[in-house]
PDB file of N, CA and C in Angstrom:
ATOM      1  N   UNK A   1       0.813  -1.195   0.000  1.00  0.00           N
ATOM      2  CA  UNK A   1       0.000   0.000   0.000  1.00  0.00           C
ATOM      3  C   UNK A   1       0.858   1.262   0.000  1.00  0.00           C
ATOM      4  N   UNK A   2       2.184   1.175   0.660  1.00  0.00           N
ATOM      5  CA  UNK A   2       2.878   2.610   0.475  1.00  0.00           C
ATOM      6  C   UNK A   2       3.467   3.066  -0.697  1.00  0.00           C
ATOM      7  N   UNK A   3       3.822   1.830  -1.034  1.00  0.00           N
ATOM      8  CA  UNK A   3       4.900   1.860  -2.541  1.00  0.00           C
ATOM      9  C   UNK A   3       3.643   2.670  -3.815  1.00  0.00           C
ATOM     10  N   UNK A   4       2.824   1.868  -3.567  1.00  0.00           N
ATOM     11  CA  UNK A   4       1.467   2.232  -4.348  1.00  0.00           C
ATOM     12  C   UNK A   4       1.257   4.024  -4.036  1.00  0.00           C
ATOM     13  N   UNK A   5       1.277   4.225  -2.968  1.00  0.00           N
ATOM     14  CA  UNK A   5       0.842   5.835  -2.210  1.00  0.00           C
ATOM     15  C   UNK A   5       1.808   6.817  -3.045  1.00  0.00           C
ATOM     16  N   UNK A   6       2.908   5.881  -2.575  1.00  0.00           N
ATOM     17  CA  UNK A   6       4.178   6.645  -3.270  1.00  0.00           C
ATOM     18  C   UNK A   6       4.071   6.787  -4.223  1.00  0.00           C
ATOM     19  N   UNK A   7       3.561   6.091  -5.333  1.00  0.00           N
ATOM     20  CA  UNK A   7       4.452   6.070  -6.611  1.00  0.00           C
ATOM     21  C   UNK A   7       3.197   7.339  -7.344  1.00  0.00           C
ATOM     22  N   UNK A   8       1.754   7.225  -6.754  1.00  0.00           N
ATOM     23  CA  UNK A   8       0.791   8.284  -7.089  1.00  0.00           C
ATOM     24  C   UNK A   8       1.311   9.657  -6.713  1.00  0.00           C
ATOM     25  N   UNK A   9       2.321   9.493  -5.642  1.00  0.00           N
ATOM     26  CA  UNK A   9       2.522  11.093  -5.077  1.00  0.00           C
ATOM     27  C   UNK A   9       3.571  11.453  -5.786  1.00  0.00           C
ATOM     28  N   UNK A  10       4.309  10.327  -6.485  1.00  0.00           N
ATOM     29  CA  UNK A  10       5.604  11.039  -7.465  1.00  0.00           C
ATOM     30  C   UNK A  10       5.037  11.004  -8.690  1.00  0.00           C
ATOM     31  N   UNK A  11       4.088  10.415  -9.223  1.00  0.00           N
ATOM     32  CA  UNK A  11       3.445  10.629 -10.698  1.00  0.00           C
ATOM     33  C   UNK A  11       2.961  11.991 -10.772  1.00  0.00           C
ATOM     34  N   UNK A  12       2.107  12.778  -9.418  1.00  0.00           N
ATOM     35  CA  UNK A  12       1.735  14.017  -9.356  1.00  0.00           C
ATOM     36  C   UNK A  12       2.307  15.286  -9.496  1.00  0.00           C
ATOM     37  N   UNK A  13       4.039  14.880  -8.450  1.00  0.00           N
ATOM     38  CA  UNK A  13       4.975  15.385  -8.582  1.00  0.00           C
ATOM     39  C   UNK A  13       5.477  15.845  -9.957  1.00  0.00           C
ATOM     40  N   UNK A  14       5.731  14.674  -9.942  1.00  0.00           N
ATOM     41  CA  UNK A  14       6.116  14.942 -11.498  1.00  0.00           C
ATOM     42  C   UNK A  14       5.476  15.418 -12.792  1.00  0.00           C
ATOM     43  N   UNK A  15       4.260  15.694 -12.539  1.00  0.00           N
ATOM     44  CA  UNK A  15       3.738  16.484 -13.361  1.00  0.00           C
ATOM     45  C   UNK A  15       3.576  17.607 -12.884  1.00  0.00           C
ATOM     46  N   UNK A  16       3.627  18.086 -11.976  1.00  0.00           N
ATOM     47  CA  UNK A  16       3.542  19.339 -11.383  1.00  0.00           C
ATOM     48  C   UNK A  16       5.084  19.896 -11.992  1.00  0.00           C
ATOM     49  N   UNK A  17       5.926  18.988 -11.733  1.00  0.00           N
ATOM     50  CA  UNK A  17       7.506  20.224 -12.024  1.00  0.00           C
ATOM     51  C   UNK A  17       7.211  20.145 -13.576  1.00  0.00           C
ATOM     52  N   UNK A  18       6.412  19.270 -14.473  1.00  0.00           N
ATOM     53  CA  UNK A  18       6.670  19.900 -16.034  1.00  0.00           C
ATOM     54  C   UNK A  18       6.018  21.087 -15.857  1.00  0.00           C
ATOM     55  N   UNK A  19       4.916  20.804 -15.283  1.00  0.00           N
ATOM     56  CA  UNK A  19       3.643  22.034 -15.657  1.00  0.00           C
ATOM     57  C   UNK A  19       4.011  23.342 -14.976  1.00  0.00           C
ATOM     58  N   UNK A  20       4.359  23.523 -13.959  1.00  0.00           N
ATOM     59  CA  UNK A  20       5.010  25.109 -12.900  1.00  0.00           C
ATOM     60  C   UNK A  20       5.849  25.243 -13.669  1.00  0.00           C
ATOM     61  N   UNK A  21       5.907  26.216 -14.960  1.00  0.00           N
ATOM     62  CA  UNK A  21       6.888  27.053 -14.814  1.00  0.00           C
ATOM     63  C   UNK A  21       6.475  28.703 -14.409  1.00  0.00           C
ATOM     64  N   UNK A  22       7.050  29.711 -14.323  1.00  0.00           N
ATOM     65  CA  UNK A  22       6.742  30.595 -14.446  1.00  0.00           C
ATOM     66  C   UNK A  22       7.412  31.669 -13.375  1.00  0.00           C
ATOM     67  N   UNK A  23       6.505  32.751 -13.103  1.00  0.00           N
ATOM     68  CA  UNK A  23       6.497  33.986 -11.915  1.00  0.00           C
ATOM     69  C   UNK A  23       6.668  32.909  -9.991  1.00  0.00           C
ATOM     70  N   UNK A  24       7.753  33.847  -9.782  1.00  0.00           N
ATOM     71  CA  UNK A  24       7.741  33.646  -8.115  1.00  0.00           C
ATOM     72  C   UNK A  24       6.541  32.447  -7.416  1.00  0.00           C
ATOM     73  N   UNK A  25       5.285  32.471  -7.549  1.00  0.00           N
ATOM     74  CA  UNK A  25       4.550  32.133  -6.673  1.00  0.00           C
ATOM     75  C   UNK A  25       4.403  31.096  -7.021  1.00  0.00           C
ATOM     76  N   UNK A  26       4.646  30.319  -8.876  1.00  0.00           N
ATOM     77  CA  UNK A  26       4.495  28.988  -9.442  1.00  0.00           C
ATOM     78  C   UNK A  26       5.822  28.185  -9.106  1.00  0.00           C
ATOM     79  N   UNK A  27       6.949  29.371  -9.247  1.00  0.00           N
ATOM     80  CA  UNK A  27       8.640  28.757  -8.880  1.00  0.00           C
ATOM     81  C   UNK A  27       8.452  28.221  -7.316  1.00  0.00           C
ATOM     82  N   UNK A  28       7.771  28.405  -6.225  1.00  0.00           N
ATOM     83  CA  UNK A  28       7.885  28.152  -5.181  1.00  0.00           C
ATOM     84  C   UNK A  28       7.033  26.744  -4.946  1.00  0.00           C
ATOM     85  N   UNK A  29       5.629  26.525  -6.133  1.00  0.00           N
ATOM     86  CA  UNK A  29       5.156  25.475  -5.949  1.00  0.00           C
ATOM     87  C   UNK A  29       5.832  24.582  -6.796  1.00  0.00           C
ATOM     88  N   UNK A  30       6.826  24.849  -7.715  1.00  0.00           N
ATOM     89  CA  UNK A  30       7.358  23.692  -8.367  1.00  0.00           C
ATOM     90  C   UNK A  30       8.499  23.392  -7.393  1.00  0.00           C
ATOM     91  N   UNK A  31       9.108  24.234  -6.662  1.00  0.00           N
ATOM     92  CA  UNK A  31       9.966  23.789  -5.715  1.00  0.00           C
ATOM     93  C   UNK A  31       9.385  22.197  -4.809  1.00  0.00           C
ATOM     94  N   UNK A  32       8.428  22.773  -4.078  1.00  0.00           N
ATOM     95  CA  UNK A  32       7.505  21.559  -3.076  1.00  0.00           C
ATOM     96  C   UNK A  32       7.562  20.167  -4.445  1.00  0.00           C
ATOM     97  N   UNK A  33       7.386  20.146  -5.523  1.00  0.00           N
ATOM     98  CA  UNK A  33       7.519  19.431  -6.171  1.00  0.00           C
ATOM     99  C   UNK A  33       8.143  18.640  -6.634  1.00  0.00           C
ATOM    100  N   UNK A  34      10.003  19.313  -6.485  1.00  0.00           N
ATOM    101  CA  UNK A  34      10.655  18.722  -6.940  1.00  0.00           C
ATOM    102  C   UNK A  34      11.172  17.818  -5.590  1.00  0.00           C
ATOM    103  N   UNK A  35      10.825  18.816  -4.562  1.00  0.00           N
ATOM    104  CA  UNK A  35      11.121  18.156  -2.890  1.00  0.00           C
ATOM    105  C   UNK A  35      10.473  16.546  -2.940  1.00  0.00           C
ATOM    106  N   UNK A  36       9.281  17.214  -3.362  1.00  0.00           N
ATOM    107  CA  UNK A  36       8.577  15.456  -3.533  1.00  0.00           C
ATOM    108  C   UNK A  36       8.754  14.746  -3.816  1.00  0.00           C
ATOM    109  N   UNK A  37       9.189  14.776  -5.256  1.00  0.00           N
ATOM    110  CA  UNK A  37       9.941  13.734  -5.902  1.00  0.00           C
ATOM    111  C   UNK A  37      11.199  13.315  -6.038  1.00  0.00           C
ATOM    112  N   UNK A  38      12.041  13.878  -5.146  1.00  0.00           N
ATOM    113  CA  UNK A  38      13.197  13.504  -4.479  1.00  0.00           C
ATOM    114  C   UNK A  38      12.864  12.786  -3.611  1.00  0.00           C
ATOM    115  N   UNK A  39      12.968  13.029  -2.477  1.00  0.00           N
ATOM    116  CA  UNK A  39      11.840  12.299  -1.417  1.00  0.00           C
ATOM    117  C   UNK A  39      11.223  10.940  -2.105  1.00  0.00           C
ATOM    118  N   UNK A  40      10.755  11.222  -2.675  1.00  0.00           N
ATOM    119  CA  UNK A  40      10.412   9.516  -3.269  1.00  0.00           C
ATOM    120  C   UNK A  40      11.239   8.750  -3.937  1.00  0.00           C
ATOM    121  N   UNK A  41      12.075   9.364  -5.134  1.00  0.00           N
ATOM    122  CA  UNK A  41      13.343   8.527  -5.124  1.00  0.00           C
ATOM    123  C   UNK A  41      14.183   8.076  -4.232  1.00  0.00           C
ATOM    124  N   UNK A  42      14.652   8.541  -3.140  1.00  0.00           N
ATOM    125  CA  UNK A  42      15.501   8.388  -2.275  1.00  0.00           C
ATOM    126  C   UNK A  42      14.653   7.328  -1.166  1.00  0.00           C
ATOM    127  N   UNK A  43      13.455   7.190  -1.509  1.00  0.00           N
ATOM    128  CA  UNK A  43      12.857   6.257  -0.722  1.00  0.00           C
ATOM    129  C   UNK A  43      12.885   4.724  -1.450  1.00  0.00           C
ATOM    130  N   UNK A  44      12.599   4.784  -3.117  1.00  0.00           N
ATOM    131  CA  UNK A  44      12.506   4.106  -3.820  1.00  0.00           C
ATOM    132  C   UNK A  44      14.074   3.092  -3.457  1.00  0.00           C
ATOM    133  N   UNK A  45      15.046   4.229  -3.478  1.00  0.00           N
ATOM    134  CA  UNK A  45      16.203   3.555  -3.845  1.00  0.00           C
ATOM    135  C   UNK A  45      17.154   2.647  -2.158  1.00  0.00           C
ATOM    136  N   UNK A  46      16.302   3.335  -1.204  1.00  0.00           N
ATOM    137  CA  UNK A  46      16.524   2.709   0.312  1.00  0.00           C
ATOM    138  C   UNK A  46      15.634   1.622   0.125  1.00  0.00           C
ATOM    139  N   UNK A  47      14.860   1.494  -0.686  1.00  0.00           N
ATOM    140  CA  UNK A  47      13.964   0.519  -0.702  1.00  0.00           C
ATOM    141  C   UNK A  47      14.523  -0.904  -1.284  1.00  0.00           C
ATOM    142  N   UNK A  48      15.166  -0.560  -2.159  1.00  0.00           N
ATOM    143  CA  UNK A  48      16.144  -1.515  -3.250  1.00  0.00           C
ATOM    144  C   UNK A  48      17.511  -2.021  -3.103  1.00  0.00           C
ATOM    145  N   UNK A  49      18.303  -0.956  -1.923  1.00  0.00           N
ATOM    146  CA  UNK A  49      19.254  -1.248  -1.411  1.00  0.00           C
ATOM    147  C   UNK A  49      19.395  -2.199  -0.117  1.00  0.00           C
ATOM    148  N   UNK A  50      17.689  -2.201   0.774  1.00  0.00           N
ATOM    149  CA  UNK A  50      18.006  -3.009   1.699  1.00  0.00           C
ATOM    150  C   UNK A  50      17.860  -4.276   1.694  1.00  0.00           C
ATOM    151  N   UNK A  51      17.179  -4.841   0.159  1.00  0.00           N
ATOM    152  CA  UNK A  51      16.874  -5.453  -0.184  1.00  0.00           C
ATOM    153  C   UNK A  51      17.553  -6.648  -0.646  1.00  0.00           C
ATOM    154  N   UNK A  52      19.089  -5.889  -1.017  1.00  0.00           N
ATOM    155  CA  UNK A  52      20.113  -7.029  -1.296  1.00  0.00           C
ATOM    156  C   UNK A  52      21.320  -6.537  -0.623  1.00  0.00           C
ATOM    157  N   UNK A  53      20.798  -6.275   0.617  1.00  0.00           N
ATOM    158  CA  UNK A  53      22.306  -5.764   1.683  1.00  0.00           C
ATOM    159  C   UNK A  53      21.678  -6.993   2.812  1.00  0.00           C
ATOM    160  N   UNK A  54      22.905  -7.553   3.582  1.00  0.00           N
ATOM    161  CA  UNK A  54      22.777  -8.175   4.892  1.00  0.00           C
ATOM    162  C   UNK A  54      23.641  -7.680   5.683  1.00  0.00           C
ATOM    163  N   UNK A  55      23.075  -7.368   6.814  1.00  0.00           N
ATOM    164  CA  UNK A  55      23.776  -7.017   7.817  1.00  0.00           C
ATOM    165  C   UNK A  55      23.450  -5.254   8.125  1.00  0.00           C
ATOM    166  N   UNK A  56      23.948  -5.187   9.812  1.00  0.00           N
ATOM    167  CA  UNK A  56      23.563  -3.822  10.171  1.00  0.00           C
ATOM    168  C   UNK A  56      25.304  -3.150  10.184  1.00  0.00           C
ATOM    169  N   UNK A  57      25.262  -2.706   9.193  1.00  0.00           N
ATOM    170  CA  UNK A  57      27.195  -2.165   9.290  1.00  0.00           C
ATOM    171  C   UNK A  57      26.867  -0.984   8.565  1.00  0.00           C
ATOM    172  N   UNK A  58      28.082  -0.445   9.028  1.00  0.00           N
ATOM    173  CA  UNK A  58      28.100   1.626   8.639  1.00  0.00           C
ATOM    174  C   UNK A  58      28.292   1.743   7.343  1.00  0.00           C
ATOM    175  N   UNK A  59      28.736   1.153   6.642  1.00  0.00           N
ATOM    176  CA  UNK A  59      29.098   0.931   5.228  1.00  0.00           C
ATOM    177  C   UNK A  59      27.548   0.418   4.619  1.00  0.00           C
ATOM    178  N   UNK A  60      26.886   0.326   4.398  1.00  0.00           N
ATOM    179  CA  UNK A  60      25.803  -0.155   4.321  1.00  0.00           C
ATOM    180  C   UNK A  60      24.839   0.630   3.527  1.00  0.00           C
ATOM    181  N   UNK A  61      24.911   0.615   1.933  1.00  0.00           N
ATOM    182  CA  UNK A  61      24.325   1.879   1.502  1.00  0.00           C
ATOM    183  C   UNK A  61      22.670   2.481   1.862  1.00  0.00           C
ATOM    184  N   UNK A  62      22.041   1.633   2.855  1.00  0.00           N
ATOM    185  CA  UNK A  62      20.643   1.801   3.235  1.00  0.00           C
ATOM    186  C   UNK A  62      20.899   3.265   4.099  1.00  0.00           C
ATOM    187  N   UNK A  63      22.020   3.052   5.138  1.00  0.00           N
ATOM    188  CA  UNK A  63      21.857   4.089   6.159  1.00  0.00           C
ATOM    189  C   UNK A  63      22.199   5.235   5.434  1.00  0.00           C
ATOM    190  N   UNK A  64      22.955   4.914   4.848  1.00  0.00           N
ATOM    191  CA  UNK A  64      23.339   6.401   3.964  1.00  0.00           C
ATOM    192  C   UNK A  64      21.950   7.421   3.424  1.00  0.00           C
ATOM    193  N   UNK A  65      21.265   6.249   2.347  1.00  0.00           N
ATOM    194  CA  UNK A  65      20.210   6.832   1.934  1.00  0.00           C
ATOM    195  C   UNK A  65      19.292   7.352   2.923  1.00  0.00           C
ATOM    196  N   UNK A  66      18.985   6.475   3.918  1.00  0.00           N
ATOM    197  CA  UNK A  66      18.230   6.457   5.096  1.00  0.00           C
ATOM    198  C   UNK A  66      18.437   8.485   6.010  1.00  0.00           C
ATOM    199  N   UNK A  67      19.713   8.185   5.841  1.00  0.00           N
ATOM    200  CA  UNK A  67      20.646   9.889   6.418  1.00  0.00           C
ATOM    201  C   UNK A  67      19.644  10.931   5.183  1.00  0.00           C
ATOM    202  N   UNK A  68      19.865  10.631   4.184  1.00  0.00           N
ATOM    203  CA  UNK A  68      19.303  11.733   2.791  1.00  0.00           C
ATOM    204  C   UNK A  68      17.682  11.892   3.216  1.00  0.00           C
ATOM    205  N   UNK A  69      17.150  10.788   3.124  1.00  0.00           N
ATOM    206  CA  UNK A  69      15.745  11.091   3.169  1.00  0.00           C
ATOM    207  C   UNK A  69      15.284  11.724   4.875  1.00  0.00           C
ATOM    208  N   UNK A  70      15.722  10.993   6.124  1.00  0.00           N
ATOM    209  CA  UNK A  70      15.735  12.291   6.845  1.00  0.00           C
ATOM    210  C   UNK A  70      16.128  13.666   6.477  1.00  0.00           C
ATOM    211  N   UNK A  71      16.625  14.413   6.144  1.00  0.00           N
ATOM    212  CA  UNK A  71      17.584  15.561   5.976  1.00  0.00           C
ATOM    213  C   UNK A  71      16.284  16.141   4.824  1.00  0.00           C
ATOM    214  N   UNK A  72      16.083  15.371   3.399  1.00  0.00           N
ATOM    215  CA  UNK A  72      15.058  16.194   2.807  1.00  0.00           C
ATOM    216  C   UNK A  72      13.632  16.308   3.586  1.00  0.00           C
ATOM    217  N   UNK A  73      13.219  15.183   4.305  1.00  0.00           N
ATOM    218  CA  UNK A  73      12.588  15.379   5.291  1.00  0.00           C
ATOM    219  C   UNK A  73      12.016  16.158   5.888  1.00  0.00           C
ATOM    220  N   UNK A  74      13.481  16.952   6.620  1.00  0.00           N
ATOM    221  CA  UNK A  74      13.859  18.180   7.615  1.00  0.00           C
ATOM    222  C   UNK A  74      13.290  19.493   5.974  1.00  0.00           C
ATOM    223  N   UNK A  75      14.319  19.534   5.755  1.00  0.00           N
ATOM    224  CA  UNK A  75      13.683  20.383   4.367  1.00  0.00           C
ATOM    225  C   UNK A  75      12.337  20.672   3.515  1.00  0.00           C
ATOM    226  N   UNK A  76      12.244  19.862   3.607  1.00  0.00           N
ATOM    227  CA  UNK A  76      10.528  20.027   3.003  1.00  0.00           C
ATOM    228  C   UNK A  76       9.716  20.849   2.970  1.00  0.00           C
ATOM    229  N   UNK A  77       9.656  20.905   4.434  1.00  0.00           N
ATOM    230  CA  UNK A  77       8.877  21.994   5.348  1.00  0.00           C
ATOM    231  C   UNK A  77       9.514  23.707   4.801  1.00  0.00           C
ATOM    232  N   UNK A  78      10.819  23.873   5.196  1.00  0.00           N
ATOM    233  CA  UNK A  78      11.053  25.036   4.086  1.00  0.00           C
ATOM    234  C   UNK A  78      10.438  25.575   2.747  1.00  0.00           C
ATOM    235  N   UNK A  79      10.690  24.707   1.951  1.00  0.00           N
ATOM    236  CA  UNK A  79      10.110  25.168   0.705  1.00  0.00           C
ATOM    237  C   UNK A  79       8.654  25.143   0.684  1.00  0.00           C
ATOM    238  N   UNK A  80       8.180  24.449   1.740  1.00  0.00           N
ATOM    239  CA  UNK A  80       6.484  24.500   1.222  1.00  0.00           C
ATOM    240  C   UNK A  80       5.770  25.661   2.046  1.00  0.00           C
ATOM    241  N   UNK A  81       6.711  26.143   3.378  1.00  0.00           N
ATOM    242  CA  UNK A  81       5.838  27.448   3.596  1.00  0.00           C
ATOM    243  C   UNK A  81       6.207  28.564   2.762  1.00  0.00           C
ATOM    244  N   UNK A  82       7.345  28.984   1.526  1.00  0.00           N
ATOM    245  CA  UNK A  82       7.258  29.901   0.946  1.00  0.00           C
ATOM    246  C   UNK A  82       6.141  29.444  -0.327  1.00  0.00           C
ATOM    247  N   UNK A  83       5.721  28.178  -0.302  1.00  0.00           N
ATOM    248  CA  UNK A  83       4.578  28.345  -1.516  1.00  0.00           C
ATOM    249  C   UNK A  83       3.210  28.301  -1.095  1.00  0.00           C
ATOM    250  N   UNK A  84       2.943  28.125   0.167  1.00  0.00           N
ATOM    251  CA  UNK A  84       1.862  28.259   1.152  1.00  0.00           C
ATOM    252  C   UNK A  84       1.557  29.952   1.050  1.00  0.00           C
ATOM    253  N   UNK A  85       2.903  30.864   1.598  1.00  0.00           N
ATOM    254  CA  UNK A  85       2.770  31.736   1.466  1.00  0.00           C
ATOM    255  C   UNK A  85       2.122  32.840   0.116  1.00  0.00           C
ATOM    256  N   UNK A  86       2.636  32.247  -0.748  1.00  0.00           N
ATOM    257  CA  UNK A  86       2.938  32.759  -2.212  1.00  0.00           C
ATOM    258  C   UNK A  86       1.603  32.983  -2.340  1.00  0.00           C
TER     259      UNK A  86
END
């Protein structure tokens, strides 16, 4: 059910960053957009990496990704109150 959630919220995404171009207030909602669909790649690809990794070790390309998608996470929230605002 998430992969599914996901993959609707990056199909949306992704049509949103073709379609926003323009003036300040569209640049700020294609921003949230592209956040999104980062965010979902980086989920996609923690998804695929833990998949043929064994073991809990620092080297381990899950945690890495795992580090990225917290961090855009944290970010998100930035870009979407200047298009809230807008």
């Amino acid at each position: 059910m998430a992969v599914a959630t996901r993959t609707i919220l990056m199909w949306f995404a992704f049509a949103g960053v073709l379609e926003l171009k323009g003036e300040p207030p569209i640049k700020y909602k294609r921003r949230v957009c592209l956040w999104i669909l980062l965010f979902g790649l980086t989920e996609y690809a923690t998804d695929t990496m833990s998949c043929f990794w064994i073991g809990d070790v620092i080297y381990n390309p899950y945690f890495w990704l795992d580090s990225i998608v917290s961090i855009l996470f944290v970010l998100m929230p930035l870009s979407l109150r200047k298009a809230v605002r807008q």
